[in-house]
Every structure is written in structure tokens, then in C-alpha cells.
Protein backbone atom coordinates (compact mmCIF):
# COMPACT_ATOMS: atom_id res chain seq x y z
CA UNK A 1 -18.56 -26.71 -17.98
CA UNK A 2 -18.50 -25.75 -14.31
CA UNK A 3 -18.31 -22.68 -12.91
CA UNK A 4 -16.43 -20.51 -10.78
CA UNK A 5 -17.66 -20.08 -7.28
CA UNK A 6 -17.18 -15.83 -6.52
CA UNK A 7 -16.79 -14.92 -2.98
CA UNK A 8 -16.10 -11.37 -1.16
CA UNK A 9 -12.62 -10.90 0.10
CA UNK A 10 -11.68 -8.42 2.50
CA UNK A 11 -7.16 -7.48 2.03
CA UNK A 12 -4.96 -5.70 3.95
CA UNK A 13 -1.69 -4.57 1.97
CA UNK A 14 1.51 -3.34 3.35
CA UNK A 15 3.84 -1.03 1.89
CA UNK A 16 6.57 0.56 2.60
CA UNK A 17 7.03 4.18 3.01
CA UNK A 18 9.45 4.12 -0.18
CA UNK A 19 6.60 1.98 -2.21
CA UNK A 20 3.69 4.37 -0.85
CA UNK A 21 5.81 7.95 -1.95
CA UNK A 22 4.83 6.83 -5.55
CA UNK A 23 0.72 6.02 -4.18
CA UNK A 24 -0.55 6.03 -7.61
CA UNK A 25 1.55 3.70 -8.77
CA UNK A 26 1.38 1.49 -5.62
CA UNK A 27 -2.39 1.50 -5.76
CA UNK A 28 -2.08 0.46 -10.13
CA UNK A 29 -0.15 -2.47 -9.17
CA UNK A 30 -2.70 -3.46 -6.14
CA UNK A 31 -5.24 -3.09 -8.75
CA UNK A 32 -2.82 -5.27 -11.26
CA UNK A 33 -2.22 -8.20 -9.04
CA UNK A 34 -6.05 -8.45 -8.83
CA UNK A 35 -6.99 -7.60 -11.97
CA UNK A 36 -4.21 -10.76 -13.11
CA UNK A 37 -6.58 -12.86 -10.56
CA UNK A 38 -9.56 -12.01 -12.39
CA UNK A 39 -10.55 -9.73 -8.82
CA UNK A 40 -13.44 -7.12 -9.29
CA UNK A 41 -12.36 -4.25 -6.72
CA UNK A 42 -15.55 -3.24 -4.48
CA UNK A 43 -13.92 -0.75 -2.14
CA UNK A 44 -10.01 0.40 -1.05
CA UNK A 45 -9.07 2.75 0.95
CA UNK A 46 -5.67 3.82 2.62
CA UNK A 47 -6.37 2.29 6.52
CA UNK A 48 -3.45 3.18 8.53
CA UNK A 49 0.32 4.70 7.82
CA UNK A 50 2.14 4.11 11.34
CA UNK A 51 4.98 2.51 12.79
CA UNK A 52 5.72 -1.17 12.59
CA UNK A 53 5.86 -3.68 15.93
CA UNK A 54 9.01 -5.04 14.45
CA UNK A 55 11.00 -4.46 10.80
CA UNK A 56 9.72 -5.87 8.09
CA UNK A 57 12.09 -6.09 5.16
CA UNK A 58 14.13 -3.59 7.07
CA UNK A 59 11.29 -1.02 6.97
CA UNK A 60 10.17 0.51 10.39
CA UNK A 61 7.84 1.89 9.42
CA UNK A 62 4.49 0.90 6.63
CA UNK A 63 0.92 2.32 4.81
CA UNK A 64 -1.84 -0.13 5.14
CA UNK A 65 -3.64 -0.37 2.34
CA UNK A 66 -7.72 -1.96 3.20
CA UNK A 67 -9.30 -3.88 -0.20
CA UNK A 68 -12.45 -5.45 -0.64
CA UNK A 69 -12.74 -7.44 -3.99
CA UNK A 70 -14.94 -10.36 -5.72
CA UNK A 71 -12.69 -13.16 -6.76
CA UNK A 72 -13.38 -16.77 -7.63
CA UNK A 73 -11.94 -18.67 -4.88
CA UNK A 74 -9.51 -20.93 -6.95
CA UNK A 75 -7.59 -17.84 -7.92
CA UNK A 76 -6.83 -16.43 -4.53
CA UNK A 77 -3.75 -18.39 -4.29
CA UNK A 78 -2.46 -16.83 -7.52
CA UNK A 79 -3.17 -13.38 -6.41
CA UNK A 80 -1.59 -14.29 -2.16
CA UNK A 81 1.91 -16.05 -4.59
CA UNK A 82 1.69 -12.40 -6.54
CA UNK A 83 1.74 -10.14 -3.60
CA UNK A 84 4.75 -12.38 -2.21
CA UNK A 85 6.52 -11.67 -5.04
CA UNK A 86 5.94 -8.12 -5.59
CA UNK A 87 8.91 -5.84 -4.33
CA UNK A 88 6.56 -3.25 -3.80
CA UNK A 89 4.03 -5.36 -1.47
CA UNK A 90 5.87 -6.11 1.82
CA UNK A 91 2.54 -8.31 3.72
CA UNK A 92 -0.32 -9.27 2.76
CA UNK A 93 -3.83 -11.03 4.54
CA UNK A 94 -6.50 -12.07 2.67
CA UNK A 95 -9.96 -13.22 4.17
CA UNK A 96 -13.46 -14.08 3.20
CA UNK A 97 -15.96 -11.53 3.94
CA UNK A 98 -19.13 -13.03 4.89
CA UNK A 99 -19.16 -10.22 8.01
CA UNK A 100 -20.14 -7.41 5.78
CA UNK A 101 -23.49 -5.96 3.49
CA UNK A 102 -22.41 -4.78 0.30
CA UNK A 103 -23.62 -1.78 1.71
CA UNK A 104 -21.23 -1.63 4.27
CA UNK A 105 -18.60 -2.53 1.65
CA UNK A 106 -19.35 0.37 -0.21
CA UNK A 107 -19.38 2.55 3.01
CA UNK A 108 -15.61 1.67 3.28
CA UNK A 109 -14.53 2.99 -0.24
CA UNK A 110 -12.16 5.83 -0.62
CA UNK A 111 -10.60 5.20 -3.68
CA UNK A 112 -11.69 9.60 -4.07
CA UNK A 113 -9.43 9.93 -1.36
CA UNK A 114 -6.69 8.04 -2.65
CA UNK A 115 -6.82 9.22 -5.84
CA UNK A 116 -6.62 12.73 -3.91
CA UNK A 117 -4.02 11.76 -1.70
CA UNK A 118 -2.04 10.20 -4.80
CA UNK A 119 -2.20 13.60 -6.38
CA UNK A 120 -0.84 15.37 -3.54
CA UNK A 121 1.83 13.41 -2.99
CA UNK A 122 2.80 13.20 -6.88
CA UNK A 123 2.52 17.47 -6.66
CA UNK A 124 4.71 17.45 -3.12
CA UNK A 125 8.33 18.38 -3.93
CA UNK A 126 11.06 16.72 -2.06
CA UNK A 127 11.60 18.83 1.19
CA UNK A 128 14.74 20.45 2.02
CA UNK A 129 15.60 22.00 5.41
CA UNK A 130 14.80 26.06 5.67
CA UNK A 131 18.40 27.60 4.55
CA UNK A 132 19.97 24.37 3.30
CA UNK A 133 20.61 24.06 -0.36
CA UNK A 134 21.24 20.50 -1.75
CA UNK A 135 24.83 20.20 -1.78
CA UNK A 136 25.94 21.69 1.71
CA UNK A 137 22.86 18.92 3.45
CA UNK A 138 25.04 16.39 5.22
CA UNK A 139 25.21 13.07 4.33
CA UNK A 140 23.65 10.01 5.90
CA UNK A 141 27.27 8.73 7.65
CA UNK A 142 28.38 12.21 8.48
CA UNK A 143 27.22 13.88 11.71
CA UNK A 144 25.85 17.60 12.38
CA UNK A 145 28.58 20.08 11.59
CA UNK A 146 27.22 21.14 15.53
CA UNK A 147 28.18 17.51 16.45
CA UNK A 148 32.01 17.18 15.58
CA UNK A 149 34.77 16.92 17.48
CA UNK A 150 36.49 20.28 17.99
């Protein structure tokens, strides 16, 4: 029987702002779609949240989600096809990672501070402008009572 080459990848997942309100569940199916690819997660970390150079999927703006995982190499394809059909992944890149010790690898995890951050956000409660109950906030189409036309 032969077996499975393992190699060090290095991923960079984007989500949208939508996806990434909900982290814990945006980092469970990260861990999912690898876990499906028989991935061992090393390190992840949220990298970035900014805005994009261009839309993507109509989203202006993304999180950037930074993996490092062991996978065997024949199942990388599997786990690139699952992140392209994800709704909740909008990009993803996925390289060797000869570059880096393990040490260094190790360095890079976070997944404290995620779990943190995941908390927070899951404990935030939707924000409402100061004086401004729920029904009298204006809708999307509808200007600033300020704004209209006297």
C-alpha cells in the first residue's frame, strides 16, 4: 500500500463581513472543510479585516483569515473545490510552506485570540443609534428625515 505524502500548507481565507459577524461559526466550518480533507490545523489566526481593492461577491469590504495545516497533497484539491463552494468562504489561496520552522508556525497561532474575539462578538448586541428605538430607524431606501424635501 503506498502512502500519503504530508506537506505544510500555509491559507489565506476570505470572508465577508456578514460570514465573519458569526466568527465562531466561520472559523468551525474553516476547521470543517479541512478536517473533510483529512488537514491537521498547526496555527490560524485572524490576519487582516479591511477594505477590498475591488467587490468581491458584492462585498466591499472582507476578514482574512491566515491557516497553517498538514495535509496530504492529493487532497488539497478537495479542500481548494470545498472552499469554492462554501457560501461562507468568498477566496481562498493555498500554498506549500517550505519557508517556515514549525517553530515559526507555532509563533503565528492565535486561535486564543479568536476564540476571544469569537466570544466578543457572539456577547456584542446589535447597535442602535443613541435615542433611536428600532422602529422609528429609517430604512435602507429612505433618506434622513434632515434630508427631505421641504
Amino acid at each position: 500500500m503506498s502512502e500519503k505524502r504530508e506537506y505544510v500548507y500555509e491559507s489565506m481565507f476570505l470572508l465577508s463581513q456578514a460570514t465573519a459577524a458569526d466568527l465562531r461559526g466561520a472559523i468551525d466550518h474553516i476547521n470543517e472543510i479541512l478536517n473533510r480533507g483529512h488537514a491537521q490545523v498547526l496555527a490560524m489566526r485572524k490576519w487582516d479585516e479591511r477594505r477590498l481593492a475591488y467587490e468581491v461577491q458584492g462585498q466591499k469590504r472582507g476578514v482574512y483569515i491566515l491557516c497553517y495545516f498538514k495535509a496530504p497533497g492529493a487532497d488539497i484539491a478537495h479542500i481548494e473545490r470545498d472552499c469554492n463552494l462554501s457560501d461562507k468562504v468568498m477566496r481562498v489561496m493555498i500554498l506549500r510552506c517550505d519557508h517556515m520552522t514549525p517553530d515559526q508556525i507555532q509563533a503565528a497561532d492565535d486561535r486564543q485570540g479568536l476564540d476571544a474575539e469569537a466570544k466578543m462578538r457572539a456577547e456584542r448586541p446589535a447597535v442602535q443609534p443613541a435615542g433611536v428605538a428600532a422602529d422609528d430607524a429609517p430604512q435602507a431606501d429612505e433618506p434622513p428625515a434632515d434630508e427631505l424635501p421641504e
